[in-house]
Protein backbone atom coordinates (compact mmCIF):
# COMPACT_ATOMS: atom_id res chain seq x y z
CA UNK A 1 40.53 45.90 91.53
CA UNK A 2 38.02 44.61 93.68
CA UNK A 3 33.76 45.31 93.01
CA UNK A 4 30.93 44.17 95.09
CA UNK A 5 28.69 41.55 94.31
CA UNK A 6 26.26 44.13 93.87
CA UNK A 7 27.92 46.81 91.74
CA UNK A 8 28.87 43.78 89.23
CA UNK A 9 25.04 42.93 89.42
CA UNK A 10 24.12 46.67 88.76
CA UNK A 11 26.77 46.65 85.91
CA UNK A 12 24.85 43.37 84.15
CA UNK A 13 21.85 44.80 84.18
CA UNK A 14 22.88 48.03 82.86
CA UNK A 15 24.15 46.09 80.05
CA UNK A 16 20.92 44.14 79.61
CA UNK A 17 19.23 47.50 79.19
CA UNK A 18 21.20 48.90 76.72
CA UNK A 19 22.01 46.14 74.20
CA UNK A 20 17.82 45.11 74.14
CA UNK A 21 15.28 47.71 74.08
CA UNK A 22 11.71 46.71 74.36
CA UNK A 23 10.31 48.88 71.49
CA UNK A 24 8.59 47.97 68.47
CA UNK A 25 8.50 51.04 66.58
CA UNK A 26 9.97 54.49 67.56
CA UNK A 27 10.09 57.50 64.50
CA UNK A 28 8.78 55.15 62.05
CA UNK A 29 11.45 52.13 62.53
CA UNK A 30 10.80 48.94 64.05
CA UNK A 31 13.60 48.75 66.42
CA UNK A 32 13.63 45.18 67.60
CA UNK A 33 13.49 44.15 63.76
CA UNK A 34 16.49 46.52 62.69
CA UNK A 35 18.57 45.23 65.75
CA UNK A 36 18.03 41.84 65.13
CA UNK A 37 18.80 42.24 61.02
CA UNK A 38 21.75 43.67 61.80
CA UNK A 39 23.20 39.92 63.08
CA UNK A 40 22.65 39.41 59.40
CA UNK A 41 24.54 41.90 57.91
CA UNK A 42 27.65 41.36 59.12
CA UNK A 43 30.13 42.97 56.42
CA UNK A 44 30.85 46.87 56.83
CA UNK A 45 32.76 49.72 57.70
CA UNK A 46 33.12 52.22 60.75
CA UNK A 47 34.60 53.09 63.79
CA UNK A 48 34.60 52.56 67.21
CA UNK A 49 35.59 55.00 70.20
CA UNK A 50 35.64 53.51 73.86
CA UNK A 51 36.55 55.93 77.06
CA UNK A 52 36.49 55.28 80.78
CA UNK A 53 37.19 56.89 83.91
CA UNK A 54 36.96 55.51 87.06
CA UNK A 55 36.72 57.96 90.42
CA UNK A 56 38.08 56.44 94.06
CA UNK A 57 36.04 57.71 96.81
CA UNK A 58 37.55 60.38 98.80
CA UNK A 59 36.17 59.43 101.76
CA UNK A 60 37.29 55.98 102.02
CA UNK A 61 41.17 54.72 102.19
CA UNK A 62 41.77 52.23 98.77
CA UNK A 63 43.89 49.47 99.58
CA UNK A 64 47.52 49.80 97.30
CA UNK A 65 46.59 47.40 94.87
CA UNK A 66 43.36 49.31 93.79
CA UNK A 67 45.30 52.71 94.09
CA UNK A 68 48.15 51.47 91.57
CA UNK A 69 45.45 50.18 89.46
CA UNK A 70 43.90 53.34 89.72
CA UNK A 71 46.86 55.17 89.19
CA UNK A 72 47.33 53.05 85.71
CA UNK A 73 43.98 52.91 84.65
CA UNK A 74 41.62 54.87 86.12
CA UNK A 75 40.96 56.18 82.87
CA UNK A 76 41.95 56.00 79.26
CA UNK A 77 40.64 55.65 75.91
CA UNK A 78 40.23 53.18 72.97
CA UNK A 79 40.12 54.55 69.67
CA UNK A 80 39.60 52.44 66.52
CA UNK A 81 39.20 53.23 62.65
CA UNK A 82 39.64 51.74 59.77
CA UNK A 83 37.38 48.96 61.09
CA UNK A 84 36.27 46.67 58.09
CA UNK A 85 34.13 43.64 58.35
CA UNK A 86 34.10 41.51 55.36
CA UNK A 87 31.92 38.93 56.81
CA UNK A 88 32.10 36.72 60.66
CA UNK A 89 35.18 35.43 59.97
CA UNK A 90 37.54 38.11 58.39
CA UNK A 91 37.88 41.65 59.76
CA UNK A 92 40.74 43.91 60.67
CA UNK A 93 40.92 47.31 62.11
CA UNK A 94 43.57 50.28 63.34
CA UNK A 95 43.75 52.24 66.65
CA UNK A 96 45.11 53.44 69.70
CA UNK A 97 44.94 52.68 73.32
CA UNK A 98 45.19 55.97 75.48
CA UNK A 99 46.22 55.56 79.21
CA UNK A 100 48.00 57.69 81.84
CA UNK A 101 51.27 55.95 80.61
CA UNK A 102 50.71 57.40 77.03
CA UNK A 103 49.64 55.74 73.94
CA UNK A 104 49.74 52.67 72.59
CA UNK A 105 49.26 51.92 68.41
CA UNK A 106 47.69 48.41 67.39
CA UNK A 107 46.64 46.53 64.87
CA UNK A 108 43.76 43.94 65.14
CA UNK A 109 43.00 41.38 62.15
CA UNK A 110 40.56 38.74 62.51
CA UNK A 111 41.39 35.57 60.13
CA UNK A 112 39.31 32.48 60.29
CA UNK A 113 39.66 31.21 63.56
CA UNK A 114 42.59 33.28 64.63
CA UNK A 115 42.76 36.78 66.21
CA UNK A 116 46.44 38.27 65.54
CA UNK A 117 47.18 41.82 67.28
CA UNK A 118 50.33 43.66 65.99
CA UNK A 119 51.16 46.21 68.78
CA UNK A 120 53.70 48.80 69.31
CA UNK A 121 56.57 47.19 71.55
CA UNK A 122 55.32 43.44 70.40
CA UNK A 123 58.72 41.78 68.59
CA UNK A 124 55.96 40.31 66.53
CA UNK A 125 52.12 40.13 66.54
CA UNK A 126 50.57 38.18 69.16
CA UNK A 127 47.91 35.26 67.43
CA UNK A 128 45.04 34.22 69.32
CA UNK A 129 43.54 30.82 68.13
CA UNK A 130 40.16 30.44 69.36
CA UNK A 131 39.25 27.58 67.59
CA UNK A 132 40.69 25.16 69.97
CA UNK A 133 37.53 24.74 71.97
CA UNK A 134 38.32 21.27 73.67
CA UNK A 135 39.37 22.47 77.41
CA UNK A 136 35.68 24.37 77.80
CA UNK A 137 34.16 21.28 75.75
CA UNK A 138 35.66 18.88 78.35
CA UNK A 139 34.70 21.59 81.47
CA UNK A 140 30.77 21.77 79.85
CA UNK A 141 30.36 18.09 78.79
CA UNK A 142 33.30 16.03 80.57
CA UNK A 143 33.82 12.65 78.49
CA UNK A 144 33.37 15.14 75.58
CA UNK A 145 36.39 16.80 75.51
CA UNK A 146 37.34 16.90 71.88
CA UNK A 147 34.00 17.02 70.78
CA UNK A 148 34.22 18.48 67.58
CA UNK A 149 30.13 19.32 67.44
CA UNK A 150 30.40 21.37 70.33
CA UNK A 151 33.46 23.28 69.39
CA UNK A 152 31.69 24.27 66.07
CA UNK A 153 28.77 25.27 67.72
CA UNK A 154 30.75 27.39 70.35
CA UNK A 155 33.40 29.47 67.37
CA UNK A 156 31.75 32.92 67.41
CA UNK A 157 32.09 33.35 63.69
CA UNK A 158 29.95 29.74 63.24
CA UNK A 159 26.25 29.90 61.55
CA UNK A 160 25.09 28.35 64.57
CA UNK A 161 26.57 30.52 67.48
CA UNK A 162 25.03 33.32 65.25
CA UNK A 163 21.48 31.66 65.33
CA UNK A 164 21.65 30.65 68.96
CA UNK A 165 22.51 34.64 69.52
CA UNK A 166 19.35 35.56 67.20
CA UNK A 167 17.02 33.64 69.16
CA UNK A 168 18.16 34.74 72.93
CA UNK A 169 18.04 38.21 71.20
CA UNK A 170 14.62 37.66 70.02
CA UNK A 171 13.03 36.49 73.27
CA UNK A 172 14.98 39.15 75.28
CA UNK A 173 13.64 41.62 72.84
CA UNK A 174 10.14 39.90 73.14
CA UNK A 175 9.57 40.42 76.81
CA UNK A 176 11.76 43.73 77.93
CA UNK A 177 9.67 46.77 78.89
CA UNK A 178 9.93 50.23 77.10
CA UNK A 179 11.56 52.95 79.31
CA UNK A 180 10.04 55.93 79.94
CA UNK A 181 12.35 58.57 78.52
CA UNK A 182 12.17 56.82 74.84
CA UNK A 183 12.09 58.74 71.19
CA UNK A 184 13.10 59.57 67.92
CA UNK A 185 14.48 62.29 65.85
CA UNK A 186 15.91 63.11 62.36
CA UNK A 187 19.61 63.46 62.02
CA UNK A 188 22.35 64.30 59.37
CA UNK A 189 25.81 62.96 59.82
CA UNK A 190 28.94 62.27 57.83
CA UNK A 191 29.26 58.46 57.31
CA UNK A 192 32.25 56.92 55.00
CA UNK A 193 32.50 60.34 53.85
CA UNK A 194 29.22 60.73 52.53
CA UNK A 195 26.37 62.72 54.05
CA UNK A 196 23.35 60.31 55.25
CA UNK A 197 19.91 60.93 56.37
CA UNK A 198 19.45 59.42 59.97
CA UNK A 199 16.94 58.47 62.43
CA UNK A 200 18.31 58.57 66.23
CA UNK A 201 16.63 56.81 68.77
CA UNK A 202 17.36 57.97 72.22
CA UNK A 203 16.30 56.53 75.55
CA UNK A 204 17.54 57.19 79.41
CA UNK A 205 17.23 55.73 82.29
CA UNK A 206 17.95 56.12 85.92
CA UNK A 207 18.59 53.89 88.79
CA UNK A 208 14.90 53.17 89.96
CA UNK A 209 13.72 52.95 86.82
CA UNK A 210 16.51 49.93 85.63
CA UNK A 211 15.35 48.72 88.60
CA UNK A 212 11.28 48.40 87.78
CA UNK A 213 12.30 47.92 84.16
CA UNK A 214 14.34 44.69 85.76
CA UNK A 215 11.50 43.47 87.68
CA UNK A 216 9.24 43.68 85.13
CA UNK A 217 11.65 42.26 82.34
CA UNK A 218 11.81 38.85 84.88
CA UNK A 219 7.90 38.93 84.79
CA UNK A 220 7.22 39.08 81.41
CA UNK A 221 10.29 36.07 80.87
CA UNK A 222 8.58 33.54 83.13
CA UNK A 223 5.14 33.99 82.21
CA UNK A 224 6.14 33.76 78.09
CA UNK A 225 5.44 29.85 77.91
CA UNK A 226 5.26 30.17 74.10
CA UNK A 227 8.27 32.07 74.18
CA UNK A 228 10.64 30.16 75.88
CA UNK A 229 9.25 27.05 74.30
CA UNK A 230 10.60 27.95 71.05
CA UNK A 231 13.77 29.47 72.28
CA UNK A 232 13.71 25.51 73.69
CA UNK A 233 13.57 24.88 70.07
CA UNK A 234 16.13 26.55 68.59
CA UNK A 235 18.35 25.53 71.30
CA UNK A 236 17.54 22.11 70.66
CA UNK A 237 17.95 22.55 67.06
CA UNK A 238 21.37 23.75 67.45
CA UNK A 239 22.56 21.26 70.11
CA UNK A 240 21.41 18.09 67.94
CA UNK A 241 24.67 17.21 66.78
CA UNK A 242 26.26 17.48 70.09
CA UNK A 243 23.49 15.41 71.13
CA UNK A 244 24.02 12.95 68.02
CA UNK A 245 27.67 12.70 69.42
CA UNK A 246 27.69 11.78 73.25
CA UNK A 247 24.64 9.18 72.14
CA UNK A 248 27.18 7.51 69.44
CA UNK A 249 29.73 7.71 72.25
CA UNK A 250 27.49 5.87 74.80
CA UNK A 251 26.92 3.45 72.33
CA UNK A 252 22.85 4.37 72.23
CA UNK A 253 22.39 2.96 75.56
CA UNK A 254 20.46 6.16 77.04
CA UNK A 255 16.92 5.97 76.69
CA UNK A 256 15.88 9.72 77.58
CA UNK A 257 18.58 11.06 75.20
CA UNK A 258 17.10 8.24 72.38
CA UNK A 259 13.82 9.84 73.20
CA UNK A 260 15.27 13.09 73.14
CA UNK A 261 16.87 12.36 69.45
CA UNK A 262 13.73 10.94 68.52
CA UNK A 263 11.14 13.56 69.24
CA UNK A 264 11.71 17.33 69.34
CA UNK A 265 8.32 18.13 70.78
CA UNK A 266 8.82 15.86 73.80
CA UNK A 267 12.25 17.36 74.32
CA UNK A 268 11.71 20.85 74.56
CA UNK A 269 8.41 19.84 76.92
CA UNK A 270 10.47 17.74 78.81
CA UNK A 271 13.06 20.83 79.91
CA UNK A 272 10.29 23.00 80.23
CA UNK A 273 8.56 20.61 82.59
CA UNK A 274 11.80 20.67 84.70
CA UNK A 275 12.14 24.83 84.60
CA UNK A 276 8.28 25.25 85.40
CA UNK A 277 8.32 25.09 89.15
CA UNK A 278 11.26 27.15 89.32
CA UNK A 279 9.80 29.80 86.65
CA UNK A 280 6.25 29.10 88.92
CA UNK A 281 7.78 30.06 91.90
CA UNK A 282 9.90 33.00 90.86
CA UNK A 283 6.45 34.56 89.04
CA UNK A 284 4.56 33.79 92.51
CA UNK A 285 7.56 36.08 94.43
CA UNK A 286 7.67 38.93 91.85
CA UNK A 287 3.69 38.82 91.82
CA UNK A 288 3.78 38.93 95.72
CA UNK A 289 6.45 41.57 96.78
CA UNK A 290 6.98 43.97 93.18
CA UNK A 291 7.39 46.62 95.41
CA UNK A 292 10.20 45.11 97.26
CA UNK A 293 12.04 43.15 94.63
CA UNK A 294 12.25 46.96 93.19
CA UNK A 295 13.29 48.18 96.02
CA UNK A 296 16.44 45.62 96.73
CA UNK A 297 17.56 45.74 92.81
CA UNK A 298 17.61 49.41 93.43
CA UNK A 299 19.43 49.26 96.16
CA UNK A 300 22.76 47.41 93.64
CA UNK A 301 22.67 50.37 91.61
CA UNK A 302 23.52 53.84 93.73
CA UNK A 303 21.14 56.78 93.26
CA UNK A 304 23.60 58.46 90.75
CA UNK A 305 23.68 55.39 88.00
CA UNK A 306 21.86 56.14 84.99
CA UNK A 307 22.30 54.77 81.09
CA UNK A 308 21.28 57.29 77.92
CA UNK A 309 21.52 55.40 74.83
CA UNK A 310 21.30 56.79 71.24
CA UNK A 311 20.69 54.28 68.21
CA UNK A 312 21.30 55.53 64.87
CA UNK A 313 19.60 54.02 61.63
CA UNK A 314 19.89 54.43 58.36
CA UNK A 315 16.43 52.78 57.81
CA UNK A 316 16.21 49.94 58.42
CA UNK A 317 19.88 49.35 59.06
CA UNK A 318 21.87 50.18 62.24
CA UNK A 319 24.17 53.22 61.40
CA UNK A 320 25.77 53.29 64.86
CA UNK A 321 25.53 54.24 68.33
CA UNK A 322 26.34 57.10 71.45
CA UNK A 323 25.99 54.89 74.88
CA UNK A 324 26.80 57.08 78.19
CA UNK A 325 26.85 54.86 81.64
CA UNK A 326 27.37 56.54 85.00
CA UNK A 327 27.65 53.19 87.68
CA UNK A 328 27.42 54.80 91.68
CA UNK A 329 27.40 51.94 93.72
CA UNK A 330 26.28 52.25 97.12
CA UNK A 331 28.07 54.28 99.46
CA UNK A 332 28.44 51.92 102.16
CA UNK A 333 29.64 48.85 99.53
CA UNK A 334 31.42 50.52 96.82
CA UNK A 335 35.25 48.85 98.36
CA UNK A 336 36.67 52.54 97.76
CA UNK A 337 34.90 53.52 94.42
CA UNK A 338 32.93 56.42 94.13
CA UNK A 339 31.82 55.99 90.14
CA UNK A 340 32.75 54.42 86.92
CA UNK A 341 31.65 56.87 83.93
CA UNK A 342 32.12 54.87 80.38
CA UNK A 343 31.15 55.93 76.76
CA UNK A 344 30.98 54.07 73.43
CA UNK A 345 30.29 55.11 70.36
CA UNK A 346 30.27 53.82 66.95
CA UNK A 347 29.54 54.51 63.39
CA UNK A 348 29.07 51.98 60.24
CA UNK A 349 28.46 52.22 56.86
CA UNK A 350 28.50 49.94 53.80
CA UNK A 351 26.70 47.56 55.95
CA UNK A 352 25.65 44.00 53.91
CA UNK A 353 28.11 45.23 51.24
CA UNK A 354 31.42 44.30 49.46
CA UNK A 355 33.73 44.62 52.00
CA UNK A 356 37.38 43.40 52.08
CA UNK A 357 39.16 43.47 55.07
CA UNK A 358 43.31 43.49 55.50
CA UNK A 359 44.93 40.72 56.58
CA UNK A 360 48.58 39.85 57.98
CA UNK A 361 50.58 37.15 56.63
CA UNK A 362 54.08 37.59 58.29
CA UNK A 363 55.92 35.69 61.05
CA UNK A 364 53.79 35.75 64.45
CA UNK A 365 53.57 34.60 68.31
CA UNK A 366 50.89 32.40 69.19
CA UNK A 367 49.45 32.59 72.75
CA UNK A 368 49.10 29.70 74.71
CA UNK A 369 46.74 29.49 77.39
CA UNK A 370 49.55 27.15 79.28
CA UNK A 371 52.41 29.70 78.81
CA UNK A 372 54.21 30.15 82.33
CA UNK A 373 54.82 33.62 84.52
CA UNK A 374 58.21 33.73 83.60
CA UNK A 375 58.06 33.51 79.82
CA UNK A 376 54.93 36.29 79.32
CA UNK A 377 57.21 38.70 78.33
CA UNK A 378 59.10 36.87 76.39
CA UNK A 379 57.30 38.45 72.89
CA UNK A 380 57.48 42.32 74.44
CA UNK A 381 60.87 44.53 73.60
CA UNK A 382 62.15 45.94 76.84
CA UNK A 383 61.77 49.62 77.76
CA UNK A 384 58.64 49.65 75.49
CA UNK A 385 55.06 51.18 76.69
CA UNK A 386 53.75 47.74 76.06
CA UNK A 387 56.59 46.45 78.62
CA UNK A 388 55.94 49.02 81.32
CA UNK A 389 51.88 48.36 80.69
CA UNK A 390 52.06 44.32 81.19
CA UNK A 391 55.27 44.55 83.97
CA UNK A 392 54.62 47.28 86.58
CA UNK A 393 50.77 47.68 86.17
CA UNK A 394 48.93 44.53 85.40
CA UNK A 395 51.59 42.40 87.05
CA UNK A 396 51.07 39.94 83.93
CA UNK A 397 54.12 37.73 85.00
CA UNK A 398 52.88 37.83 88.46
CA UNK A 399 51.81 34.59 89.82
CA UNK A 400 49.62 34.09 93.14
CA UNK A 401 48.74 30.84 94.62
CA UNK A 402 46.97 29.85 97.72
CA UNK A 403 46.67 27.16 100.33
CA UNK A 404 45.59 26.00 103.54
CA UNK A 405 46.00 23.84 106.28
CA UNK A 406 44.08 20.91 106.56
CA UNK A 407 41.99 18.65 104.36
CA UNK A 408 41.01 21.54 102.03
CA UNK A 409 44.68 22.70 101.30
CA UNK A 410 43.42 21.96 97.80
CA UNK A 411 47.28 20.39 97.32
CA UNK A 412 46.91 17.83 93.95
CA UNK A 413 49.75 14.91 95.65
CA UNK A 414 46.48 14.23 98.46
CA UNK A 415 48.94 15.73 101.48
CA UNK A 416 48.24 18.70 103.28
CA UNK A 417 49.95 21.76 105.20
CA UNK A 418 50.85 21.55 108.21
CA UNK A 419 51.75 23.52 111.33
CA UNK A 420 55.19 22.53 112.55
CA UNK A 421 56.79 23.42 116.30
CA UNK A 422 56.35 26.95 117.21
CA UNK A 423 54.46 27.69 114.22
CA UNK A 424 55.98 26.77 111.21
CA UNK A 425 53.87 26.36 108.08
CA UNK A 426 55.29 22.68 106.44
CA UNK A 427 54.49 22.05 102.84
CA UNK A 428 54.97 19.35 100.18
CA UNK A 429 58.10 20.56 98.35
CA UNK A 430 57.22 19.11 94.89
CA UNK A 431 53.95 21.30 94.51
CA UNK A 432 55.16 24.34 95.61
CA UNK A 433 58.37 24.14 93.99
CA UNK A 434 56.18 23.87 90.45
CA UNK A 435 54.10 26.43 91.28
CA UNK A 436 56.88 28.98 91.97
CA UNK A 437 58.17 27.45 88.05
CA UNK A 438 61.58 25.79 89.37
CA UNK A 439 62.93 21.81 89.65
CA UNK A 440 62.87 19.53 92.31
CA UNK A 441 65.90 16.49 92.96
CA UNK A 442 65.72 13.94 95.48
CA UNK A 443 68.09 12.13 96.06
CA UNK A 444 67.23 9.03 98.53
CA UNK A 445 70.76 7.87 99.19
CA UNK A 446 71.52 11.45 100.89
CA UNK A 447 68.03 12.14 101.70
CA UNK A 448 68.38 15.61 100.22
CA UNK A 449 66.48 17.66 98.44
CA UNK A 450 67.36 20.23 95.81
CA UNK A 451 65.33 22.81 94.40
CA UNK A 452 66.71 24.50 91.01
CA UNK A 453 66.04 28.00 89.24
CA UNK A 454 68.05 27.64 86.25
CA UNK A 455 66.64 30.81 84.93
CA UNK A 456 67.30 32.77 88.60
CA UNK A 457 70.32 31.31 88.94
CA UNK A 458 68.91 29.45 92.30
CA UNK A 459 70.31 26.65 94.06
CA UNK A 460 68.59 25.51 97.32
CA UNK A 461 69.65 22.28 99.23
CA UNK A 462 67.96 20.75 102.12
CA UNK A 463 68.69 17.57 103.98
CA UNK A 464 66.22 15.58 105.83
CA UNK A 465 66.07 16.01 109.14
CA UNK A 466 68.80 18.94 109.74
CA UNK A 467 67.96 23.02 110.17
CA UNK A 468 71.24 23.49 107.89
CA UNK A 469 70.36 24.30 104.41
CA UNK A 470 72.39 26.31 101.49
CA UNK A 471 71.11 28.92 99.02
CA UNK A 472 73.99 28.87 96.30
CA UNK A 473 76.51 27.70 98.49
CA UNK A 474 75.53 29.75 101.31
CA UNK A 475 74.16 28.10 104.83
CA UNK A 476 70.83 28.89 106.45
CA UNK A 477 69.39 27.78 109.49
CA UNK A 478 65.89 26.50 109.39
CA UNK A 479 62.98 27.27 111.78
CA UNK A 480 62.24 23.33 111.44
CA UNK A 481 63.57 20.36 109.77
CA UNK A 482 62.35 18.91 106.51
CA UNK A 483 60.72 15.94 106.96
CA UNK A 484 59.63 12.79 104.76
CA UNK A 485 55.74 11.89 105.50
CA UNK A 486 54.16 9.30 103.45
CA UNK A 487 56.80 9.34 100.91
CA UNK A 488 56.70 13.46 100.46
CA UNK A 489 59.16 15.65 101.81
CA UNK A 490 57.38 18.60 103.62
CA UNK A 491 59.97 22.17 103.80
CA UNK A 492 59.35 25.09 105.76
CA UNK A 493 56.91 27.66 103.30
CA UNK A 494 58.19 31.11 104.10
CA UNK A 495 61.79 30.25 104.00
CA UNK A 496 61.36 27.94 100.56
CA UNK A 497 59.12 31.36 99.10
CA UNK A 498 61.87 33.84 100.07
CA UNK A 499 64.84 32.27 98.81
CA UNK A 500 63.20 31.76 95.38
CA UNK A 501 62.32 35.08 95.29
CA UNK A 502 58.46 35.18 96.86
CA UNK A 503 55.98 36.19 99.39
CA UNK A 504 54.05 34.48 101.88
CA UNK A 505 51.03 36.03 103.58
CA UNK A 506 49.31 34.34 106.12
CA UNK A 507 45.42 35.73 106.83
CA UNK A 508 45.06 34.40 110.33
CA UNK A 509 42.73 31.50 109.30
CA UNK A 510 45.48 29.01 108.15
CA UNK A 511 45.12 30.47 104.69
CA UNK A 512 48.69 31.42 103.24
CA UNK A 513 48.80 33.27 100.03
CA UNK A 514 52.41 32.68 97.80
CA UNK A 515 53.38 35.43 95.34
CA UNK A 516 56.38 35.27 93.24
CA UNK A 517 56.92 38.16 90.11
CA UNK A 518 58.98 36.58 87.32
């Protein structure tokens, strides 16, 4: 489903708003010191709700795709108990997704580095390993792509992802403005079956207020030297060994990262050095035009978008918390959405005690990040919710793949679409053939070429140079001839995509888009 650039801006900042409140003491608690001691406590128990509804706009036409995404879910709701947090690296809980389709039980356990969710319809429970860091290692830092520093540093249960969250907390904490709508009452609820004595802390906000409470969050960020300076620090702190790492690894050859290694001080003044004309400049255009930096962030939000947010303590000690967003994005940019209306809310108790969480031992199905269209299903029983959910509405063994003519095509052999007698997109066999998940022969002595879906039960054979091809032993007759360029044989697209069971949509612009559902 497709957002503007704005509405996803609108929906960041909402966020930003709601997870750091600028207030130091409200009823008697110091709010930015509770928040930021409840990273600390990590064991407890609670619950967690989450429910959504999304409206289309009745005045504008959705395109299908949004509609059957609508039609799926436009609305639902997340329901979790039973949620117990023994400490960052075990936890488990019990719950229910809600959509238009019905329900859907799960299980979620959290074991070490590996997330394992046993769901209704699942032949067994799916296991997430998110320890295996290395491919956004080698995206971040390149020669570095099993570098085991940066890994450690990057597992969310690790001591120093933790710290490194602490101190963007803190600074964000530092700087953002109170909103105006901001106080505190006195509360009884029922928490792990026992009645407690609460303090809520409410707050709301509407659109031109996120949007002045934006502005003057960026203000107060780039004129807190001290601030960011030992956010620099902490940062630094945390990224030594990493640093320690790619310096062994260039053999100590790099004086500024020596110096860095060397000298803290000079580090962090160093990056600041390089951020202060930027942070200069930014401060100069917020100091010059307030008025109309206001004025265009409140113009991503939609008069009707407004946040109330109620934070429950026991204390000093977050109890839980009732968050209500309403996101109206503009009328004229809103691509056929008239509102998205979410609420969470959550409850915990026995926090920073002796908490033991479940865990699941039996047989389970690891997901691979490499695992192919075809075999995504492979793990779900047939005629299940869970099957119905992952098939018809999020299309998960769908897979879409584009290219275009010329020397962007973006094709990995180096060799390019083409345009081919009365307009006939050419492409390089090979690629597209292992895009679409099937085999490629060629066989030089015939100059044929044979493309195999074992799992379809696809045969396709094409001969250099002649219109005649077969499609399990039954004869076509091509728009054009294949052709050998350069050593690659180049096939007609659309005729290639429909015989293996694809799409091909052309936009005008030499762009084709190839679907195939597996």
């Amino acid at each position: 489903m497709g957002m503007s650039k704005k509405f996803l801006l609108a929906a960041m900042l909402i966020v930003s708003l709601v997870t750091m409140i600028g207030c130091e003491a409200v009823g008697g608690v110091d709010v930015n010191k509770a928040l930021l001691s409840g990273l600390d406590n990590v064991s407890s128990e609670g619950t967690f709700d989450f429910e959504w509804e999304i409206e289309a706009d009745p005045a504008k036409k959705t395109d299908p795709e949004t509609e059957r995404m609508l039609q799926a879910l436009g609305s639902g709701k997340l329901t979790m108990h039973e949620v117990k947090t023994e400490d960052a690296s075990h936890a488990s809980a019990k719950g229910t997704l809600s959509i238009p389709r019905g329900n859907v039980p799960f299980e979620v356990y959290l074991n070490e580095d590996r997330y394992i969710v046993n769901v209704e319809g699942a032949k067994a429970p799916y296991m997430f390993d998110i320890s295996d860091l290395s491919g956004v290692s080698g995206a971040a830092f390149g020669e570095l792509e099993d570098a085991g520093a940066l890994a450690e540093i990057m597992r969310p249960a690790s001591e120093q992802n933790r710290e490194l969250m602490k101190a963007v907390a803190s600074f964000l904490l530092a700087n953002m403005p109170n909103p105006q709508r901001i106080g505190a009452s006195q509360v009884t609820e029922e928490l792990g079956g026992k009645t407690a004595a609460l303090t809520k802390v409410s707050l709301e906000a509407g659109a031109d207020e996120m949007a002045e409470l934006t502005v003057k969050l960026l203000r107060n960020i780039v004129k807190d030297e001290k601030g960011l300076k030992d956010l620099l620090g902490t940062v630094y702190d945390i990224m030594k060994p990493v640093l320690e790492e790619l310096n062994e690894k260039e053999g100590g050859t790099d004086p500024t990262l020596a110096m860095a290694l060397r000298n803290k001080t000079l580090a962090v003044e160093f990056v600041y050095e390089m951020m202060k004309p930027v942070l200069h400049e930014l401060s100069a255009e917020l100091d010059a035009n307030s008025a109309s930096a206001v004025k265009d962030i409140g113009l991503s939000f939609g008069s009707g978008t407004s946040v109330k947010l109620d934070l429950l303590f026991d204390g000093m000690t977050p109890a839980g918390m009732d968050l209500n967003v309403v996101l109206t994005p503009p009328s004229d940019d809103n691509d056929g959405i008239s509102s998205v209306r979410f609420a969470a809310s959550s409850r915990q108790w026995n926090v920073g005690s002796d908490v033991k969480a479940e865990a699941y031992n039996g047989e389970v199905y690891e997901v691979k990040s490499s695992v192919k269209p075809r075999n995504r299903l492979d793990n779900v029983e047939k005629g299940s919710l869970l099957y119905e959910l992952l098939k018809k509405d999020l299309k998960v063994n769908s897979h879409t793949f584009v290219m275009s003519l010329g020397e962007e095509s973006g094709v990995t052999d180096g060799f390019s679409p083409y345009v081919k007698g009365k307009g006939t997109t050419m492409v390089p066999v090979r690629y597209v053939s292992e895009e679409l998940d099937t085999n490629v022969e060629w066989n030089g002595k015939a100059s044929t070429v044979t493309i195999r879906d074992a799992a379809e039960n696809v045969t396709i054979v094409l001969k250099i140079g002649s219109k005649a091809a077969t499609v399990n032993g039954m004869q076509y007759i091509l728009p054009e001839a294949p052709e050998r360029k350069f050593g690659t044989t180049f096939v007609p697209i659309a005729f290639i995509t429909k015989a293996l069971g694809g799409t091909a949509e052309w936009n005008g612009s030499g762009i084709v888009t190839i679907t195939k559902e597996f």
